[in-house]
C-alpha atoms as a PDB file:
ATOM      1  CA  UNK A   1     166.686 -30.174  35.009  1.00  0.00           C
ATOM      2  CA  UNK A   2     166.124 -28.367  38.224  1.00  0.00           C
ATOM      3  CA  UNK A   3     164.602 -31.395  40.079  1.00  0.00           C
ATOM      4  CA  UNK A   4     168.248 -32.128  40.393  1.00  0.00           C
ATOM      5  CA  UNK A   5     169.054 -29.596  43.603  1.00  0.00           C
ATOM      6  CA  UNK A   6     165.183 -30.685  44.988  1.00  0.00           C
ATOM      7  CA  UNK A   7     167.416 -32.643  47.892  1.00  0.00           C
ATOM      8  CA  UNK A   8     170.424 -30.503  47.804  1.00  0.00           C
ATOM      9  CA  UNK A   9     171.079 -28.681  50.937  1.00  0.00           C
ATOM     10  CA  UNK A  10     174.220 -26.286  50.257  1.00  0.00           C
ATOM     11  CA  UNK A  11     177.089 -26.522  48.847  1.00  0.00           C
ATOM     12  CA  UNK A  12     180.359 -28.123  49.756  1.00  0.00           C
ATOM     13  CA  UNK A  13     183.796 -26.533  50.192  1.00  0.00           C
ATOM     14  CA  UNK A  14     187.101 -27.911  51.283  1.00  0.00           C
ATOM     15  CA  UNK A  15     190.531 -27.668  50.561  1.00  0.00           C
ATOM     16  CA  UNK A  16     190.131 -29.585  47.284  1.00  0.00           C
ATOM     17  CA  UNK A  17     188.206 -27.012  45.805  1.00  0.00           C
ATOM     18  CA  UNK A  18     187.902 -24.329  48.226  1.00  0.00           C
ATOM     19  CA  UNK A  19     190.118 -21.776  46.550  1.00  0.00           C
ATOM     20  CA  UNK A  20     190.845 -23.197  43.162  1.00  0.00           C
ATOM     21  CA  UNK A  21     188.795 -21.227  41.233  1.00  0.00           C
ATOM     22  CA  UNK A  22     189.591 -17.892  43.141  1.00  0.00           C
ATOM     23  CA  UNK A  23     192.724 -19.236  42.007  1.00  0.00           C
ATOM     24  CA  UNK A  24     192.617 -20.262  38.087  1.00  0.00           C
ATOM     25  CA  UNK A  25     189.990 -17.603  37.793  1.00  0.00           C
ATOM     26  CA  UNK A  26     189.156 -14.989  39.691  1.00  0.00           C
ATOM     27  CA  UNK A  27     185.743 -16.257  39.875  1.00  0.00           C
ATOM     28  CA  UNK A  28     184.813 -16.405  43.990  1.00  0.00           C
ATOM     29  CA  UNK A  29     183.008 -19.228  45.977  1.00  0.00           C
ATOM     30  CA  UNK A  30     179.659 -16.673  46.775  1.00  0.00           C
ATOM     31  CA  UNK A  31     179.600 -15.776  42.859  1.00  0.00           C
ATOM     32  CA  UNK A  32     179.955 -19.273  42.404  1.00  0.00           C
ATOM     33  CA  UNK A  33     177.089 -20.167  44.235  1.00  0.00           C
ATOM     34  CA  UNK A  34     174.929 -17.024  43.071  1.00  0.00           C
ATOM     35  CA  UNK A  35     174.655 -18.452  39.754  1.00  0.00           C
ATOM     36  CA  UNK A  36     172.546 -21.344  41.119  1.00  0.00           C
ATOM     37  CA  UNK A  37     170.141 -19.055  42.639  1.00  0.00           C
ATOM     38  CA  UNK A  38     169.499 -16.143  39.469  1.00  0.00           C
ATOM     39  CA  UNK A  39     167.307 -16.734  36.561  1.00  0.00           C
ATOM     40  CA  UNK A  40     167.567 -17.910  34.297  1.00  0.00           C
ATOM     41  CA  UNK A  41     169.837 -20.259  34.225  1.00  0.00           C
ATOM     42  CA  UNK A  42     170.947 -23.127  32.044  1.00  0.00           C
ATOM     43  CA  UNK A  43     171.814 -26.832  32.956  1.00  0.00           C
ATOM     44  CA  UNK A  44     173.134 -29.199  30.624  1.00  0.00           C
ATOM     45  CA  UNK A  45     174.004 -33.031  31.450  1.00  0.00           C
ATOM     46  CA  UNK A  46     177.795 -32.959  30.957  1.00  0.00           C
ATOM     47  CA  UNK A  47     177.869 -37.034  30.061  1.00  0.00           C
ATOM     48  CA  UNK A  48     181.429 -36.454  28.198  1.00  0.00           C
ATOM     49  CA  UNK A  49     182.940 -36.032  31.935  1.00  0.00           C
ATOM     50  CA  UNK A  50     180.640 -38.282  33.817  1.00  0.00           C
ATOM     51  CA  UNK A  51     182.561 -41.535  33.908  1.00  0.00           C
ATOM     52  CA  UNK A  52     183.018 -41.448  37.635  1.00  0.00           C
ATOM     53  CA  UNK A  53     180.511 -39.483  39.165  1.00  0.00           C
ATOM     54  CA  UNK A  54     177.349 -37.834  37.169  1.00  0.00           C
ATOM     55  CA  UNK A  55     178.049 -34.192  35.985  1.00  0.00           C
ATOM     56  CA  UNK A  56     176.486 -31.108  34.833  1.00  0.00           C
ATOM     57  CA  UNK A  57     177.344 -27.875  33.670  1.00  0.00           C
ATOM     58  CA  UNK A  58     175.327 -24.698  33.499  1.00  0.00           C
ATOM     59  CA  UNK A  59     175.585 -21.330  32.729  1.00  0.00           C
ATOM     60  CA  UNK A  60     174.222 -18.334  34.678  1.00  0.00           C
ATOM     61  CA  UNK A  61     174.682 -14.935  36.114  1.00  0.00           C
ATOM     62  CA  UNK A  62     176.231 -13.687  39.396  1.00  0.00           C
ATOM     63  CA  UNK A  63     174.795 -10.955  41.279  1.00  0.00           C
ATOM     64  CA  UNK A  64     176.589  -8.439  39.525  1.00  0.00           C
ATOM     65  CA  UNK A  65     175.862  -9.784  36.127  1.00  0.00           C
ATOM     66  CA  UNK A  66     178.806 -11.490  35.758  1.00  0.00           C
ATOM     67  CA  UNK A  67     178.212 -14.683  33.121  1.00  0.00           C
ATOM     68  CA  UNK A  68     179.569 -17.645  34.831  1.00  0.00           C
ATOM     69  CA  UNK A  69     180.308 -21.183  33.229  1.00  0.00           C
ATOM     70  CA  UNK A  70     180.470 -23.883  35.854  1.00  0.00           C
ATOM     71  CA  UNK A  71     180.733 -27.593  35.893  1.00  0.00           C
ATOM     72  CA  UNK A  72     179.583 -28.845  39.027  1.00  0.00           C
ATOM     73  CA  UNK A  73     178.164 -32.524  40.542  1.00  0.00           C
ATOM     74  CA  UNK A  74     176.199 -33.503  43.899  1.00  0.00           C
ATOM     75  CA  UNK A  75     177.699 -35.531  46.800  1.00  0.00           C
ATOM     76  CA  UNK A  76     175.593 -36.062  49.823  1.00  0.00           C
ATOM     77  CA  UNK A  77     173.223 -33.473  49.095  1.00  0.00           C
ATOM     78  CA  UNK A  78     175.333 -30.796  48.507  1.00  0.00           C
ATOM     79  CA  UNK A  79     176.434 -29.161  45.188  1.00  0.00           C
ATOM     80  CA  UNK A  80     180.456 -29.621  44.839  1.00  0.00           C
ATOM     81  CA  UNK A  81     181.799 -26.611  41.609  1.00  0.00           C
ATOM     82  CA  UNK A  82     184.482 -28.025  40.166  1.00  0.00           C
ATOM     83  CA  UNK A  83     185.394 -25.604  37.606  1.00  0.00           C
ATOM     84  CA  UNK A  84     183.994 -21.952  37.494  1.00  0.00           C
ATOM     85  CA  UNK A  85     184.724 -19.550  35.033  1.00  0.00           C
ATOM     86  CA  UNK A  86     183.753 -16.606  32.831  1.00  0.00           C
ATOM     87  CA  UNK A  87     181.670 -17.849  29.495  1.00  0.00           C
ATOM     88  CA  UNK A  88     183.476 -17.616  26.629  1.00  0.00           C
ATOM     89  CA  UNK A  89     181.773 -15.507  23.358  1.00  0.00           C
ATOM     90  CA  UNK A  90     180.342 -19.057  22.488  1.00  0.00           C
ATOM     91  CA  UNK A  91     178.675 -19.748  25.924  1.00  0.00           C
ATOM     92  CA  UNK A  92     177.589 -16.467  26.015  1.00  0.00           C
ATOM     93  CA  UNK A  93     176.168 -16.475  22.440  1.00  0.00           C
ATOM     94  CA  UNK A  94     174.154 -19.712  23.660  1.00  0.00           C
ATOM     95  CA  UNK A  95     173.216 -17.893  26.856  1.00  0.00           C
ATOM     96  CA  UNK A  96     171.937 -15.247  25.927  1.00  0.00           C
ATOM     97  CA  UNK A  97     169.762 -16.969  22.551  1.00  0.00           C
ATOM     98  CA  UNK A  98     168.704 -19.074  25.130  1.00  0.00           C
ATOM     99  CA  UNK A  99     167.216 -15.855  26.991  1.00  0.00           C
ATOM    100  CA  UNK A 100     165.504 -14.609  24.052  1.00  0.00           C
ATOM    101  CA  UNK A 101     163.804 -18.351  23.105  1.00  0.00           C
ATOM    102  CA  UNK A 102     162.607 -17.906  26.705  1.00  0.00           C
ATOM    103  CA  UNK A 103     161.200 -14.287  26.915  1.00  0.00           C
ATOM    104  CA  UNK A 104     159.217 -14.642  23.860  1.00  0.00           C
ATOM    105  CA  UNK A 105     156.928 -17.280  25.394  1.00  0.00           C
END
């Protein structure tokens, strides 16, 4: 899945979705893009919300260890969040069995 950001070159910000989840919740637009950057990290195709333009969502941690949901697509080269959040118990339940599958490899 991470071939996906191979010819992605930031992220894009604007005044669509600059603030909105600063907003909704409390999540900021550098822990946003942290979770792209710390392992490990999960991608799934999000094909339920990818009638207009191709989705994903993943889940990951921010610098501080805080466990981030995001849903997020690529225009231009450039990763656009549309929704960031906290992971629910579920997400994080996923998460971190996710983490364990991985480390005993």
């Amino acid at each position: 899945m991470k071939e996906i950001f191979e010819k992605c070159e930031g992220f894009q910000w604007d005044a669509g979705n600059s603030n909105k989840n600063l907003i909704k919740h409390s999540v900021t637009n550098p822990e946003c893009e942290q979770v792209f950057f710390n392992q490990p990290i999960i991608i799934v195709d999000d094909s339920k919300h990818s009638e207009q333009e191709k989705r994903w969502f993943l889940l990951g941690r921010t610098d501080q260890d805080r466990f981030l949901f995001a849903v997020f697509t690529i225009r231009e080269e450039l990763i656009r969040i549309i929704s960031a959040r906290d992971m629910n118990k579920k997400e994080r339940e996923i998460y971190n069995e996710e983490i364990k599958k991985d480390s005993e490899f």
